[in-house]
Protein backbone atom coordinates (compact mmCIF):
# COMPACT_ATOMS: atom_id res chain seq x y z
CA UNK A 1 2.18 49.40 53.66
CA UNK A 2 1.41 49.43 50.17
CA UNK A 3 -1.21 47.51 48.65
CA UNK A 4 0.31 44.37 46.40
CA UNK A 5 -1.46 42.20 43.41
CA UNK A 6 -0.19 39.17 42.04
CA UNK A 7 -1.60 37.86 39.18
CA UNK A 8 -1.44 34.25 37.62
CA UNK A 9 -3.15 34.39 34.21
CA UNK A 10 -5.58 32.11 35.17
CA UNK A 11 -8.34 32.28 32.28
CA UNK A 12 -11.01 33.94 35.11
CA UNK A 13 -8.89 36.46 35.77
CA UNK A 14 -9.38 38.91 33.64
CA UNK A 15 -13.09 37.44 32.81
CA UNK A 16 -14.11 38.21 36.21
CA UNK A 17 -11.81 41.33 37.04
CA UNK A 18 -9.77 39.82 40.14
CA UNK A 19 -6.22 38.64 40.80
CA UNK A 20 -5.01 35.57 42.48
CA UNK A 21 -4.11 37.13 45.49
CA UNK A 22 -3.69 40.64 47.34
CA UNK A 23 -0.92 41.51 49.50
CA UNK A 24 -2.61 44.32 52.47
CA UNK A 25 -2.76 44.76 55.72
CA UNK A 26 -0.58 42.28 57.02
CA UNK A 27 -2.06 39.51 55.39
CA UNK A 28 -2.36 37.74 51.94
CA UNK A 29 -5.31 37.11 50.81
CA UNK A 30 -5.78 34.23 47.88
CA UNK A 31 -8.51 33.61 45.88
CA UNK A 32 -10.35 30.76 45.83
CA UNK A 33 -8.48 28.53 43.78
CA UNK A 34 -9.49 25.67 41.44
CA UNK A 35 -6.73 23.09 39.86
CA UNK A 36 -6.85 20.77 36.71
CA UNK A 37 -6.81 17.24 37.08
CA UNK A 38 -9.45 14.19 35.88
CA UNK A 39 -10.04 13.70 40.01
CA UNK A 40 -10.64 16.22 42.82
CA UNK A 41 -7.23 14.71 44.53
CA UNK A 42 -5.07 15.59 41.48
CA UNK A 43 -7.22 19.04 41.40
CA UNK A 44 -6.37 19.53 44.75
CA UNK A 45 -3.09 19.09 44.49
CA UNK A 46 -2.85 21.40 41.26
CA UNK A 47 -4.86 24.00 43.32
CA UNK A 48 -2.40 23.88 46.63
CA UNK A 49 0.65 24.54 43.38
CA UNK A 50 -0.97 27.33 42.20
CA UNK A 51 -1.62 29.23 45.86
CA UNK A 52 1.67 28.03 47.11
CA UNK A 53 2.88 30.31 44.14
CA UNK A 54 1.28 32.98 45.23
CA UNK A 55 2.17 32.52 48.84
CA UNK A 56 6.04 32.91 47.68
CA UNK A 57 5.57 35.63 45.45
CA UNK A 58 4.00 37.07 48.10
CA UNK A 59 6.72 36.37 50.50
CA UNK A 60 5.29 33.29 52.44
CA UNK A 61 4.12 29.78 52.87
CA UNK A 62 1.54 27.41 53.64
CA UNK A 63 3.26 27.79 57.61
CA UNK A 64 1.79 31.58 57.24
CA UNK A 65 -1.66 30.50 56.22
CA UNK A 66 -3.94 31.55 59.17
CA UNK A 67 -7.77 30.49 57.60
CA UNK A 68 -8.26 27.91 54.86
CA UNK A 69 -11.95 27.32 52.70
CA UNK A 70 -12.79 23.99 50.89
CA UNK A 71 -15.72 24.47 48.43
CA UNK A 72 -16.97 21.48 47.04
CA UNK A 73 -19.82 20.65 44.90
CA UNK A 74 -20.00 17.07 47.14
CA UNK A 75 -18.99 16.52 50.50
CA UNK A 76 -18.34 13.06 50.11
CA UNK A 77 -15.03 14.07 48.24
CA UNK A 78 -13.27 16.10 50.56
CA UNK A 79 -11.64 13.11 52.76
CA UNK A 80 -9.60 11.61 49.67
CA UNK A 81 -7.85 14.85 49.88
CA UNK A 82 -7.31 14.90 53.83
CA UNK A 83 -3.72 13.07 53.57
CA UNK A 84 -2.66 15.72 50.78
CA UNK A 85 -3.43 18.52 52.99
CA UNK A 86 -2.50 16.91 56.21
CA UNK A 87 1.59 17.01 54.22
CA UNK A 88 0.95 20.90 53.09
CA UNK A 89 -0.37 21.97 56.07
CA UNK A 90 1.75 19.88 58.46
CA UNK A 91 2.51 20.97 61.63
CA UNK A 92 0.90 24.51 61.32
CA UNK A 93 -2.62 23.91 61.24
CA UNK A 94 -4.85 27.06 59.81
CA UNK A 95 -8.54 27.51 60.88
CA UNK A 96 -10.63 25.89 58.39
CA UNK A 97 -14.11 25.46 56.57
CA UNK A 98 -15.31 23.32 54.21
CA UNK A 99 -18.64 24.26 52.37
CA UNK A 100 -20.27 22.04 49.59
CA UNK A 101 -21.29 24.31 46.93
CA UNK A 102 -21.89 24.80 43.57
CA UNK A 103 -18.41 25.61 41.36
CA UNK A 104 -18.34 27.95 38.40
CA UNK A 105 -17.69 24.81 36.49
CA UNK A 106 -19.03 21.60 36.64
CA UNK A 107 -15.81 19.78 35.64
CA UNK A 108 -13.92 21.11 38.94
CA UNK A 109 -14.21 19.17 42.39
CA UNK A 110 -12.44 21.45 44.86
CA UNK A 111 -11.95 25.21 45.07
CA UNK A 112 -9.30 26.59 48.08
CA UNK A 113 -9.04 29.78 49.66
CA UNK A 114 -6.53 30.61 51.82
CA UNK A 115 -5.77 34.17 54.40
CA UNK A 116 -1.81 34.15 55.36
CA UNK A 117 -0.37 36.70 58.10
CA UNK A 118 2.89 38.34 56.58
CA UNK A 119 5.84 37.82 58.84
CA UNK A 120 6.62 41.30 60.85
C-alpha cells in the first residue's frame, strides 16, 4: 500500500514541515491537532472538525480511531470537554491518554491526536 498525505493548510504546516495526517500501514495517523475558539470546549470542538476531516479524506471516522492523546497545558480543563467527546467517540471507545503539557502556543487549551485502523 502506498504511502498517503493529506494536508490542511494549517499555518504550522509548512513552518514545521509535517502534514495533518499520513495514510500507511493500515492506519491513519493525525497530528496532534489544536482548534480556535476563546475556551478549550469550543477549541475542542474546532480540533475534533479539523481531524474528522482528515479521517474522511482519509477514508474513515472517529468509529476507526483506535488511540486518542489529550495534551493540555492544565488538567483541570479536560472534564468540560468529556460530554463533547463522549458524542464523537460514542459507542466506539479508542484507547486514550491525556498528558498536561506545555502547547506551542499559549492561547490554545487542548491539542488531539488520534491513530485510526483503515477498514480491510
Amino acid at each position: 500500500m502506498a504511502m498517503k498525505r493529506i494536508h490542511s493548510g494549517g499555518e504550522f504546516e509548512a513552518k514545521i514541515g509535517y502534514c495533518r495526517a499520513v495514510v500507511a500501514g493500515g492506519f491513519v495517523h493525525v497530528a496532534g491537532t489544536v482548534g480556535q475558539g476563546e475556551d478549550v470546549v469550543s477549541q475542542c470542538r474546532h480540533a475534533l472538525e479539523v481531524i474528522g476531516k482528515a479521517l474522511e479524506e482519509a477514508g474513515v471516522g472517529f468509529a476507526d480511531v483506535v488511540r486518542v492523546t489529550y495534551m493540555l497545558p492544565d488538567r483541570a480543563e479536560f472534564a468540560p470537554c468529556w460530554p463533547l467527546l463522549a458524542e464523537v467517540f460514542g459507542e466506539n471507545p479508542p484507547a486514550a491518554t491525556m498528558i498536561e503539557c506545555g502547547l506551542i502556543d499559549s492561547k490554545y487549551r487542548i491539542e488531539i491526536e488520534v491513530t485510526a485502523l483503515l477498514p480491510v
